[in-house]
Protein backbone atom coordinates (compact mmCIF):
# COMPACT_ATOMS: atom_id res chain seq x y z
CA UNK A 1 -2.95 66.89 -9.30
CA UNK A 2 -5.52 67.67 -6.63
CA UNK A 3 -8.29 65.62 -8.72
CA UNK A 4 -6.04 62.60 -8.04
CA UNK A 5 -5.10 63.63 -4.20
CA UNK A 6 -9.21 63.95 -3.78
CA UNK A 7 -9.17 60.66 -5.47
CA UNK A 8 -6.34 58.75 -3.20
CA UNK A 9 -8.51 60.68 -0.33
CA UNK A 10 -11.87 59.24 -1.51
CA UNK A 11 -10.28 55.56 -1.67
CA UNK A 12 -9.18 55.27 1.15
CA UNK A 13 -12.23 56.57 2.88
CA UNK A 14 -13.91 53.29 0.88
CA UNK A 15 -11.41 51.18 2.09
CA UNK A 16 -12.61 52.35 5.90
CA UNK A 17 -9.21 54.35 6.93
CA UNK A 18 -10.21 57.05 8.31
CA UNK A 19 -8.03 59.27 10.02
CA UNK A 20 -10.75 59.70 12.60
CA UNK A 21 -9.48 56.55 14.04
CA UNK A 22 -6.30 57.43 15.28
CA UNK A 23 -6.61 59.26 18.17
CA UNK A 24 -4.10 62.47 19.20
CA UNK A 25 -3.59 59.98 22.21
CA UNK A 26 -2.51 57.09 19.73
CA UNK A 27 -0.56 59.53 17.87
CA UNK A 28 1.45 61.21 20.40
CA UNK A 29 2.12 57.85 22.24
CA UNK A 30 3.43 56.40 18.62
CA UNK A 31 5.93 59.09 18.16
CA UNK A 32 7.42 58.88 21.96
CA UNK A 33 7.98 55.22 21.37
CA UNK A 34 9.41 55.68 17.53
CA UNK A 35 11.56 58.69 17.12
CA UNK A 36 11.49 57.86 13.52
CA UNK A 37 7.80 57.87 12.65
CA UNK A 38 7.62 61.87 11.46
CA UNK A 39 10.63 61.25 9.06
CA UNK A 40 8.93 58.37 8.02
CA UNK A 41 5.34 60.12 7.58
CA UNK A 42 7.41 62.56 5.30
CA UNK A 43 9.21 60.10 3.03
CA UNK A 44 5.61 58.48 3.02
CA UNK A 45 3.74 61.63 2.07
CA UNK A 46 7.01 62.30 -0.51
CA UNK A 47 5.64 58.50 -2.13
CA UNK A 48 2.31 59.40 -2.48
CA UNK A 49 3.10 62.77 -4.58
CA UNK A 50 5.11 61.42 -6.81
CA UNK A 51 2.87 58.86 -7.39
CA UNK A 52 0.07 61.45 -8.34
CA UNK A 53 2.53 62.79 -10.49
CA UNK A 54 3.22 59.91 -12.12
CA UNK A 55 -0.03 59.08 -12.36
CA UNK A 56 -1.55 62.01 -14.52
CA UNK A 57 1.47 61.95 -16.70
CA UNK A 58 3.75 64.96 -14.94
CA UNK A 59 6.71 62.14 -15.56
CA UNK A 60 7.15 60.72 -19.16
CA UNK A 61 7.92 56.92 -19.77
CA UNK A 62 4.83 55.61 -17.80
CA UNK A 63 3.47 53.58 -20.00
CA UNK A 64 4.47 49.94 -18.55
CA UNK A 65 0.94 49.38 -16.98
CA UNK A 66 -1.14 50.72 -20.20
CA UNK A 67 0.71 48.08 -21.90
CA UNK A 68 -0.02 45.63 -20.23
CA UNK A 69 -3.93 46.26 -20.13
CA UNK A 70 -3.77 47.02 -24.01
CA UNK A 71 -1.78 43.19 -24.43
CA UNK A 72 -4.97 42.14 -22.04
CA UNK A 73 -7.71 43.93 -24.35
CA UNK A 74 -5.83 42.19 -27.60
CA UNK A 75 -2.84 44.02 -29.26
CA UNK A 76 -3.05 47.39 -30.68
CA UNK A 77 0.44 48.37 -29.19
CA UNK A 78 3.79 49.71 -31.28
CA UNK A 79 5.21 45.95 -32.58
CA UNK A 80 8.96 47.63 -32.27
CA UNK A 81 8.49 48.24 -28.68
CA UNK A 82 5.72 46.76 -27.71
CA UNK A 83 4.38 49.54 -26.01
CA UNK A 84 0.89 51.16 -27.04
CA UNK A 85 0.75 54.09 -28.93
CA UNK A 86 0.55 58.03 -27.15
CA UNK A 87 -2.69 57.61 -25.49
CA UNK A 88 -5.03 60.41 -26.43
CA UNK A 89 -8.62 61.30 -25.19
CA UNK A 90 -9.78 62.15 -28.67
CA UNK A 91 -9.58 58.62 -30.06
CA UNK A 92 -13.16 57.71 -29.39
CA UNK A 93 -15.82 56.50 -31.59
CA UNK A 94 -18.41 58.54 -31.96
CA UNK A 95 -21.16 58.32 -29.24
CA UNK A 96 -24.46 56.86 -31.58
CA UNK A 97 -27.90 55.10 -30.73
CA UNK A 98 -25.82 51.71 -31.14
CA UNK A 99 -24.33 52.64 -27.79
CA UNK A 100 -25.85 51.77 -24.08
CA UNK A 101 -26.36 55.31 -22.66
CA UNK A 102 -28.80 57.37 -21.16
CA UNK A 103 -29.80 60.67 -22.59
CA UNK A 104 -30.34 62.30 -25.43
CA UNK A 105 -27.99 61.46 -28.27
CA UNK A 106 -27.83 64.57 -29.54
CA UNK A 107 -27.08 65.98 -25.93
CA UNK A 108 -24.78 68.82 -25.29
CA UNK A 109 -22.27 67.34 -23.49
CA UNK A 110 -21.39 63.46 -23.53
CA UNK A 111 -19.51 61.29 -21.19
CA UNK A 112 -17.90 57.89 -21.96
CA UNK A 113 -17.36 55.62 -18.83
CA UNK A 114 -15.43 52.96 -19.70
CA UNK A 115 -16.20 50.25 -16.68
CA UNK A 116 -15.38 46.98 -15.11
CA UNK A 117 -18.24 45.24 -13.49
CA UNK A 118 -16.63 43.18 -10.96
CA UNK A 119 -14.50 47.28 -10.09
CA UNK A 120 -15.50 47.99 -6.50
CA UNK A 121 -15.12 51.52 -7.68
CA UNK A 122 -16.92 51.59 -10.35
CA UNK A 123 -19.80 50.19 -8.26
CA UNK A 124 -19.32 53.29 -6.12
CA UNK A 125 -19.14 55.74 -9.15
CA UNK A 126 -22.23 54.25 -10.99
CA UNK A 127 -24.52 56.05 -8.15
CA UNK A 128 -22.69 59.03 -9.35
CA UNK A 129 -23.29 58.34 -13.10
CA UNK A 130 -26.95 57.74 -12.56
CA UNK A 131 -27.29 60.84 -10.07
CA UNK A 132 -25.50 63.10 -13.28
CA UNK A 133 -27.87 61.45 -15.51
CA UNK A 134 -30.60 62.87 -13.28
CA UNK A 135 -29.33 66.69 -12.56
CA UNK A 136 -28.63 67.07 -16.40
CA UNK A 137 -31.22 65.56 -17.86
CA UNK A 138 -31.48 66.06 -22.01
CA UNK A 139 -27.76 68.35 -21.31
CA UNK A 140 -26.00 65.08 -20.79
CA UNK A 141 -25.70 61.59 -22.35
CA UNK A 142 -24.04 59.31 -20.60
CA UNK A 143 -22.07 55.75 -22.45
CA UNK A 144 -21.07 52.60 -20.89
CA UNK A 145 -18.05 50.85 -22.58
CA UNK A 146 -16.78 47.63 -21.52
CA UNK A 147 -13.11 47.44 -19.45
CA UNK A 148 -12.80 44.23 -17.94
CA UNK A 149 -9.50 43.67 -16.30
CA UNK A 150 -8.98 40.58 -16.41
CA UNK A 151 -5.86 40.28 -14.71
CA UNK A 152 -7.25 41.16 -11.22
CA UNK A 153 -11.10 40.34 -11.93
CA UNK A 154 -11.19 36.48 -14.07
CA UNK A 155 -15.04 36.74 -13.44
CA UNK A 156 -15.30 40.90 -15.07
CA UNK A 157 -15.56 39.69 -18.71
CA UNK A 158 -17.93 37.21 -18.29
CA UNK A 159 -20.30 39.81 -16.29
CA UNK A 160 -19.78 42.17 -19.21
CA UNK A 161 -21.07 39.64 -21.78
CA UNK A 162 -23.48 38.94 -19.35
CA UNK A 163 -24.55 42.98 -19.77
CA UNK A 164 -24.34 42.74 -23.55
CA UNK A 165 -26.72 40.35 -23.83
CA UNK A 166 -29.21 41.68 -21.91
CA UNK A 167 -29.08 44.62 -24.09
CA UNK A 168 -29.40 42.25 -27.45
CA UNK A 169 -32.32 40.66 -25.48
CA UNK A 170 -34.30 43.28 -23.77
CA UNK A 171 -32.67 46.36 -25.53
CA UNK A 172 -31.00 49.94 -23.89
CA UNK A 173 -33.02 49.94 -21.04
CA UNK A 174 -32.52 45.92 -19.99
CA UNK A 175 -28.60 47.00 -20.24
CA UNK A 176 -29.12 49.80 -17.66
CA UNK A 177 -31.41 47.42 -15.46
CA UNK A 178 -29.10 44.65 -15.60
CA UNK A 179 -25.97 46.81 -14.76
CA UNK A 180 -27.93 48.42 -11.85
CA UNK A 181 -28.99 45.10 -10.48
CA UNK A 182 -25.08 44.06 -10.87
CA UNK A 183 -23.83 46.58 -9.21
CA UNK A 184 -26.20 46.28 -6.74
CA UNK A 185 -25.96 42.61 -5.60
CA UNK A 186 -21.92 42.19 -6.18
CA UNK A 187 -19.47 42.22 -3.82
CA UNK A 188 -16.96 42.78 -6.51
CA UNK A 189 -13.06 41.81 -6.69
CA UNK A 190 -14.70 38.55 -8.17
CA UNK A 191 -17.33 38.01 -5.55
CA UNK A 192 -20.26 37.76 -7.82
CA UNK A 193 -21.33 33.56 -8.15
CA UNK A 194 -21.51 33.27 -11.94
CA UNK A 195 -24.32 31.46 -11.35
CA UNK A 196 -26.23 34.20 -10.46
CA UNK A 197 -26.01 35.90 -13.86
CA UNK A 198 -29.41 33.52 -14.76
CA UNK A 199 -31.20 35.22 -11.61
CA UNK A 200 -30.16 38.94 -12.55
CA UNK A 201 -31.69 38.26 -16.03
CA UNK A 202 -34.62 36.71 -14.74
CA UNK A 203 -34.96 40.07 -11.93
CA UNK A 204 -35.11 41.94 -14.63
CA UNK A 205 -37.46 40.01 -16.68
CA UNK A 206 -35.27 38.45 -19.69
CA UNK A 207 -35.64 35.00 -21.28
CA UNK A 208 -33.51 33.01 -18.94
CA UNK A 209 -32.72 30.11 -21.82
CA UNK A 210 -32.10 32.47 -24.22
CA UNK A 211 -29.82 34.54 -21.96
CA UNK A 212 -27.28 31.75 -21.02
CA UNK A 213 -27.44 30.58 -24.30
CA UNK A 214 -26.18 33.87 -25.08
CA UNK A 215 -23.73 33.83 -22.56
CA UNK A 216 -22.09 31.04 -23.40
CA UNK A 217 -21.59 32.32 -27.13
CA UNK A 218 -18.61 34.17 -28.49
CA UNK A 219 -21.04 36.71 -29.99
CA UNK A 220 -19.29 39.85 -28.03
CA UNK A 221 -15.60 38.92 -27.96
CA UNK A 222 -14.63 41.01 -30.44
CA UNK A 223 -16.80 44.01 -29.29
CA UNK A 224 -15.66 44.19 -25.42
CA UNK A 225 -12.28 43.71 -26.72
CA UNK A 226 -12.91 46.56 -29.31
CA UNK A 227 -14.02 48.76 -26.11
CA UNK A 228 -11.15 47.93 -24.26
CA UNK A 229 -8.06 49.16 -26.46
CA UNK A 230 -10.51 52.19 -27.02
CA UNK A 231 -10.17 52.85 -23.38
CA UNK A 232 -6.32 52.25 -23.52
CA UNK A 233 -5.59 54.18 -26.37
CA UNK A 234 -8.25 57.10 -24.91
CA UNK A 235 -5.54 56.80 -21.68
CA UNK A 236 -7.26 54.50 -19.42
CA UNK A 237 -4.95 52.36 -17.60
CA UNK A 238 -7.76 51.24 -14.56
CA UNK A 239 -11.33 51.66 -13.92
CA UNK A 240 -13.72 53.90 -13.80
CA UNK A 241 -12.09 55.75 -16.67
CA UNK A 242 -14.02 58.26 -17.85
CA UNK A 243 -14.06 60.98 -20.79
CA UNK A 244 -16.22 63.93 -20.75
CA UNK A 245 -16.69 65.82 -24.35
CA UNK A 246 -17.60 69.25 -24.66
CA UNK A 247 -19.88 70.96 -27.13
CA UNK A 248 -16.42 72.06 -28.90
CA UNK A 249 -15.25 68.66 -29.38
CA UNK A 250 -12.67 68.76 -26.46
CA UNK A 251 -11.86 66.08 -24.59
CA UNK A 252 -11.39 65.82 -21.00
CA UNK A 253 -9.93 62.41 -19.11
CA UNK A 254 -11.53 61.68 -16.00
CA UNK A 255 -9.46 58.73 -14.19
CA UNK A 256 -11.35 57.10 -10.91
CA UNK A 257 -14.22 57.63 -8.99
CA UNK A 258 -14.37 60.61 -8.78
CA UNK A 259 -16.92 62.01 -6.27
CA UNK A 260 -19.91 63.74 -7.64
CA UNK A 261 -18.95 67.38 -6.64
CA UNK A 262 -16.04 67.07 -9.20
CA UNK A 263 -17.87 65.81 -11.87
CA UNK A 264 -20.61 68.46 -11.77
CA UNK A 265 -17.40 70.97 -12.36
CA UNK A 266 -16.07 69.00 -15.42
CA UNK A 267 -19.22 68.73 -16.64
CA UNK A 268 -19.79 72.79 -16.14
CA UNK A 269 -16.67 73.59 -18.00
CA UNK A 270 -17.70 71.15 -20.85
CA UNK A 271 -20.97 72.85 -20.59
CA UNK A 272 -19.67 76.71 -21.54
């Protein structure tokens, strides 16, 4: 519960409201003129908590959004009720060289993001994936999965071919370049030109005929679509979703951004 509070907290401070705006002034002259505005703050606060609790599963039938996103990714739900299956953290594949990550493969602890590269907050939590990658070093291997939602970002899949074939082109390390110069030049919520997939390819020095050749093939379909109801049925139902595994084989669901302090502390308890 307060993971997801600090997350609703952290959003909003993206989003630029801050509660620093409001002054007591403001405040005090807003509840003279509306004798109803602390009852309201209450039933507002009272929405937001139950939403948390909904949200990490305190409240059982939740399931609507997941699927949706899983029907989005390509089937894999229950054909009686067309609802996906009990999500579970521990239905991952296993992390191998065949994935983009950074890190040792063999590393202590791993971490699966599952990511959408048109997510404005995934763009904000890949500074905090590459500053992990840097504190734990050869401790921690880090994955990137693909999780394009479609639904609110048409251009997200085509960005996360775009990523998979820089990595068939210029190998691991093109993936990470290209995703870091992505992230970097994107507005996101669709506000990346397609045409400027070419230039990101060419910034990071890959054959720009052979790239949109590439990107125009069908080549990855079935393997973003494969990483997608993995992310579903792992209990991602938005992006970043991440899973950390410890050196026991648990696993442990990370939903958001979450700020960097609270992944160091998942990653710690993973760690022991």
């Amino acid at each position: 519960m307060s993971i997801v509070i600090l997350q609703l907290y952290h959003h909003l401070r993206i989003a630029g409201m801050d509660e620093k705006e409001i002054s007591t002034k403001e405040s005090t002259n807003i509840t003279r003129s509306n004798p109803y505005a602390i009852p309201f703050a209450i039933i507002i606060a009272g929405v937001i908590i139950a939403a948390a609790v909904i949200y990490t599963g305190g409240i059982p039938g939740s399931t609507s959004r997941q699927a949706a996103v899983l029907e989005q990714a390509g089937g894999g739900g229950n054909a009686q009720n067309n609802q996906p299956a009990a999500p579970s953290a521990n239905r991952l594949r296993p992390v191998s060289t065949q994935d983009h990550l950074i890190g040792n493969v063999n590393a202590l602890v791993e971490m699966i993001v599952f990511t959408d590269l048109e997510c404005p907050f995934c763009k904000v939590f890949h500074a905090t994936v590459k500053k992990l990658s840097q504190e734990y070093g050869e401790n921690l291997v880090i994955v990137y999965r693909q999780f394009p939602l479609e639904s609110i970002h048409s251009r997200a899949r085509l960005e996360a071919v775009a990523s998979e074939c820089a990595a068939k082109l210029g190998g691991n390390d093109a993936f990470w370049k290209y995703v870091d110069r992505l992230f970097a030049i994107t507005p996101s919520n669709n506000g990346l030109d397609p045409a400027r997939l070419p230039d990101i390819a060419a910034y990071v020095e890959l054959d720009t005929s052979t790239f949109e050749s590439c990107l125009t093939s069908t080549e990855f379909n079935q393997k973003i679509g494969q990483d997608a109801q993995e992310a579903v049925a792992s209990g991602g139902d938005g992006t970043p979703f991440s899973v950390v595994i410890a050196k026991d084989g648990t696993a442990i669901p990370v939903s958001g951004a979450q700020p960097y302090e609270i992944m160091t502390t998942v990653i710690d308890r993973a760690s022991q």
